[in-house]
C-alpha atoms as a PDB file:
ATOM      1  CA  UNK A   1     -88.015  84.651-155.120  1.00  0.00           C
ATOM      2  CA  UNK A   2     -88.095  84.422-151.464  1.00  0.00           C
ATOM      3  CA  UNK A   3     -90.369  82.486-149.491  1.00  0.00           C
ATOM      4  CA  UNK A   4     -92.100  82.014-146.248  1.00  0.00           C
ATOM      5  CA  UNK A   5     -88.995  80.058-144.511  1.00  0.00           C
ATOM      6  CA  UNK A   6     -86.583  83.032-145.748  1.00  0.00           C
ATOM      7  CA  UNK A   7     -87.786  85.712-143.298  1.00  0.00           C
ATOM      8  CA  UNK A   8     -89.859  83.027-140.499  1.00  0.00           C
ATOM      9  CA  UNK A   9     -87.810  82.778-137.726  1.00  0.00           C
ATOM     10  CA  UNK A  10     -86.787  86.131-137.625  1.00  0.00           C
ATOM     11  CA  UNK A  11     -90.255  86.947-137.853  1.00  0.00           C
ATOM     12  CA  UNK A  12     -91.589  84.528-135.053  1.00  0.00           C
ATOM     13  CA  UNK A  13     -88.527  85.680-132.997  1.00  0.00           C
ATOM     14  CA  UNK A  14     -89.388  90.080-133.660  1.00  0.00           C
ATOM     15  CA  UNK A  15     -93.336  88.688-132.403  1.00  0.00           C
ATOM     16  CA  UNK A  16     -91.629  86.903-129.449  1.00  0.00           C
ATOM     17  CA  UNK A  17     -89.772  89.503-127.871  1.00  0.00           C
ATOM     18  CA  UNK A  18     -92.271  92.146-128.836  1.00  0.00           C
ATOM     19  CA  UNK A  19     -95.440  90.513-126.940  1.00  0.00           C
ATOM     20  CA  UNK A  20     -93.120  89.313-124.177  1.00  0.00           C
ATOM     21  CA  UNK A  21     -91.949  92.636-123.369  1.00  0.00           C
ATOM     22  CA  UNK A  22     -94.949  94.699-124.278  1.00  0.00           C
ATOM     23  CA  UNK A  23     -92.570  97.065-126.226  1.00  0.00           C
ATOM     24  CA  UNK A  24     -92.060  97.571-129.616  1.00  0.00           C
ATOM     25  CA  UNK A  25     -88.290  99.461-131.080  1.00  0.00           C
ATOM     26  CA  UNK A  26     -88.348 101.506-134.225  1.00  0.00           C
ATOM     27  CA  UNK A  27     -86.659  98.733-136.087  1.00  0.00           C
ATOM     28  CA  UNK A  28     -88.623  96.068-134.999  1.00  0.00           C
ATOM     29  CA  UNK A  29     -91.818  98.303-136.561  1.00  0.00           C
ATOM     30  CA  UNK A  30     -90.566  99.199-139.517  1.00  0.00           C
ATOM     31  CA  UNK A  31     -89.363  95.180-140.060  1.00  0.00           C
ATOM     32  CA  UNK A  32     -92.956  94.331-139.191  1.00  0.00           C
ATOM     33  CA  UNK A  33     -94.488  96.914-141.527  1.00  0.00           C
ATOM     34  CA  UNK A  34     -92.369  95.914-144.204  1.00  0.00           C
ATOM     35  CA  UNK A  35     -92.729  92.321-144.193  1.00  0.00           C
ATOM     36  CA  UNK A  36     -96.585  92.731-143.697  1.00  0.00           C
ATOM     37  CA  UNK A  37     -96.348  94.152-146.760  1.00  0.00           C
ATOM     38  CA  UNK A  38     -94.920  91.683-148.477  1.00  0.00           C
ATOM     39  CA  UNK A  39     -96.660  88.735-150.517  1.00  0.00           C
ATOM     40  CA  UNK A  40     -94.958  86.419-148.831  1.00  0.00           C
ATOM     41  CA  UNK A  41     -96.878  85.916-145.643  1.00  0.00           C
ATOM     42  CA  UNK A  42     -99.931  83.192-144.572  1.00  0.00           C
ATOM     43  CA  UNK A  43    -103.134  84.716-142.981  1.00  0.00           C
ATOM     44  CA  UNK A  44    -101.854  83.772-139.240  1.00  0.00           C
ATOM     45  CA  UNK A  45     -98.711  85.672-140.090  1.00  0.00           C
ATOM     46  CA  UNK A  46    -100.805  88.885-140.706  1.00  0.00           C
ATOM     47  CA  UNK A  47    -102.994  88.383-138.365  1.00  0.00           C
ATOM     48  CA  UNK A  48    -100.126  88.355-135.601  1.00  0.00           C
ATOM     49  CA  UNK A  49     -98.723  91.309-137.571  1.00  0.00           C
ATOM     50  CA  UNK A  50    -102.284  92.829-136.647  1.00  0.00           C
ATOM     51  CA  UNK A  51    -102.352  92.342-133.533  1.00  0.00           C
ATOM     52  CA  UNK A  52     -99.147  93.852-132.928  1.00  0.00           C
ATOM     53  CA  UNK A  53    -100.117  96.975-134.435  1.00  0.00           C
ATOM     54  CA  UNK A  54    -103.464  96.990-133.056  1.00  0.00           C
ATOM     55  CA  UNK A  55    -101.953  96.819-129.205  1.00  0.00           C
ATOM     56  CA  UNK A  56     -99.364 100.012-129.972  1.00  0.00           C
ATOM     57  CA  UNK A  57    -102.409 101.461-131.598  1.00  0.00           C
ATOM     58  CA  UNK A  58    -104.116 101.021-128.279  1.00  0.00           C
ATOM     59  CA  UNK A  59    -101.286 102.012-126.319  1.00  0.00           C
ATOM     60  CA  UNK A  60    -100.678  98.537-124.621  1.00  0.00           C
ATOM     61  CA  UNK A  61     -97.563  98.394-126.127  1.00  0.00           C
ATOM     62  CA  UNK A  62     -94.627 101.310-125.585  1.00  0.00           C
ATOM     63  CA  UNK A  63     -93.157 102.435-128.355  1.00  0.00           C
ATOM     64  CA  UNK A  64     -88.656 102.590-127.288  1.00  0.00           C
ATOM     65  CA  UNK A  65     -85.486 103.531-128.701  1.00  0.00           C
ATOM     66  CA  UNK A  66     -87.043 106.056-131.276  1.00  0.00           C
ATOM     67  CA  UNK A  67     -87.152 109.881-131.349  1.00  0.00           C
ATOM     68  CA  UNK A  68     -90.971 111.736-130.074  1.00  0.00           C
ATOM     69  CA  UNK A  69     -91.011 113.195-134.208  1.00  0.00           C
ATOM     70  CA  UNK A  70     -90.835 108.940-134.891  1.00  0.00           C
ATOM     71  CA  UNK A  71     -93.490 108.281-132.238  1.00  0.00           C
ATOM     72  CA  UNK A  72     -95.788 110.627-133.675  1.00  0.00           C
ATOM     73  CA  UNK A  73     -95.229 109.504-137.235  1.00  0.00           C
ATOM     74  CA  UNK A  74     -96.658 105.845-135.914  1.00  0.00           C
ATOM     75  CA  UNK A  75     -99.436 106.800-134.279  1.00  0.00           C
ATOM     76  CA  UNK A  76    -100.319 108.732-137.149  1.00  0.00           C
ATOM     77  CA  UNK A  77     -99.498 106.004-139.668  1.00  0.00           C
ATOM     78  CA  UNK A  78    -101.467 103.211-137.421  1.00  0.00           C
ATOM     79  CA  UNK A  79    -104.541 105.681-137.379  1.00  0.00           C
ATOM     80  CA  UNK A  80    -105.067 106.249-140.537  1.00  0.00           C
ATOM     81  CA  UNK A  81    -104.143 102.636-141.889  1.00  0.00           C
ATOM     82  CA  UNK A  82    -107.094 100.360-142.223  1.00  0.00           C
ATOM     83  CA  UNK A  83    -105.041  96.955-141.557  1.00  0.00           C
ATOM     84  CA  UNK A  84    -104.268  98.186-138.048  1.00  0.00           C
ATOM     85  CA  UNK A  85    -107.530  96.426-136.688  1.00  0.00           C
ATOM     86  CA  UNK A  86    -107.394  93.495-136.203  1.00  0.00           C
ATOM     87  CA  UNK A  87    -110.545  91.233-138.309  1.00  0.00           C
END
Protein backbone atom coordinates (compact mmCIF):
# COMPACT_ATOMS: atom_id res chain seq x y z
CA UNK A 1 0.00 0.00 0.00
CA UNK A 2 1.43 3.34 -0.46
CA UNK A 3 0.83 6.22 1.58
CA UNK A 4 0.74 9.92 1.85
CA UNK A 5 4.72 10.28 2.58
CA UNK A 6 5.40 7.93 -0.62
CA UNK A 7 4.48 10.48 -3.32
CA UNK A 8 4.61 14.07 -0.78
CA UNK A 9 7.54 15.70 -1.59
CA UNK A 10 7.43 15.14 -5.05
CA UNK A 11 4.08 16.37 -4.90
CA UNK A 12 4.77 19.62 -2.80
CA UNK A 13 7.86 20.08 -5.06
CA UNK A 14 5.49 19.56 -8.89
CA UNK A 15 2.99 22.48 -6.80
CA UNK A 16 6.18 24.53 -6.11
CA UNK A 17 7.59 24.98 -9.35
CA UNK A 18 4.23 25.01 -11.03
CA UNK A 19 2.73 28.19 -9.03
CA UNK A 20 6.19 29.76 -9.02
CA UNK A 21 6.49 29.77 -12.62
CA UNK A 22 2.89 30.10 -13.64
CA UNK A 23 3.46 27.17 -16.11
CA UNK A 24 2.42 23.86 -16.08
CA UNK A 25 4.53 20.80 -18.55
CA UNK A 26 2.61 17.86 -19.88
CA UNK A 27 4.21 15.64 -17.32
CA UNK A 28 3.76 17.64 -14.50
CA UNK A 29 -0.31 17.45 -15.51
CA UNK A 30 -0.66 14.19 -16.11
CA UNK A 31 1.43 13.45 -12.51
CA UNK A 32 -1.08 15.83 -10.95
CA UNK A 33 -4.13 14.22 -12.57
CA UNK A 34 -3.02 10.96 -11.65
CA UNK A 35 -2.21 11.36 -8.15
CA UNK A 36 -5.49 13.44 -7.65
CA UNK A 37 -6.92 10.48 -8.48
CA UNK A 38 -5.58 8.48 -6.17
CA UNK A 39 -6.97 7.59 -2.55
CA UNK A 40 -4.11 8.53 -1.10
CA UNK A 41 -4.38 12.26 -0.75
CA UNK A 42 -5.76 14.71 2.41
CA UNK A 43 -8.39 17.42 1.48
CA UNK A 44 -5.52 20.30 1.34
CA UNK A 45 -3.73 18.06 -1.11
CA UNK A 46 -6.78 18.20 -3.50
CA UNK A 47 -7.61 21.28 -2.91
CA UNK A 48 -4.04 22.54 -4.14
CA UNK A 49 -4.51 19.97 -6.93
CA UNK A 50 -7.71 22.23 -7.63
CA UNK A 51 -6.40 25.09 -7.75
CA UNK A 52 -3.86 24.16 -10.11
CA UNK A 53 -6.26 23.02 -12.54
CA UNK A 54 -8.62 25.70 -11.96
CA UNK A 55 -5.76 28.53 -12.92
CA UNK A 56 -4.81 26.51 -16.46
CA UNK A 57 -8.53 26.26 -16.75
CA UNK A 58 -8.58 30.01 -16.53
CA UNK A 59 -5.67 30.50 -18.56
CA UNK A 60 -3.40 32.00 -15.75
CA UNK A 61 -1.25 29.31 -16.12
CA UNK A 62 0.60 28.35 -19.74
CA UNK A 63 0.44 25.15 -20.65
CA UNK A 64 4.71 24.17 -22.15
CA UNK A 65 6.61 21.47 -23.58
CA UNK A 66 3.47 19.66 -25.08
CA UNK A 67 2.16 19.39 -28.67
CA UNK A 68 -1.23 22.05 -29.70
CA UNK A 69 -3.33 18.25 -30.28
CA UNK A 70 -2.12 17.84 -26.16
CA UNK A 71 -3.18 21.41 -25.37
CA UNK A 72 -6.46 20.95 -26.73
CA UNK A 73 -7.02 17.57 -25.13
CA UNK A 74 -6.60 19.62 -21.55
CA UNK A 75 -8.67 22.22 -22.06
CA UNK A 76 -11.15 19.89 -23.12
CA UNK A 77 -10.58 17.44 -20.26
CA UNK A 78 -10.53 20.50 -17.54
CA UNK A 79 -13.95 21.69 -19.10
CA UNK A 80 -15.82 19.04 -18.91
CA UNK A 81 -14.42 17.66 -15.46
CA UNK A 82 -16.40 18.77 -12.49
CA UNK A 83 -13.30 18.72 -9.91
CA UNK A 84 -11.64 21.46 -11.94
CA UNK A 85 -13.39 24.20 -9.70
CA UNK A 86 -12.17 24.78 -7.05
CA UNK A 87 -15.02 24.38 -3.70
Amino acid sequence: MISSETYQVPLQEILNKVLISRQITGIDFNLLSLIFLSNFLSMDEKRAIQRVFYALKRGWFQLVDISENEVGAIQSWLQMTAFAKVS
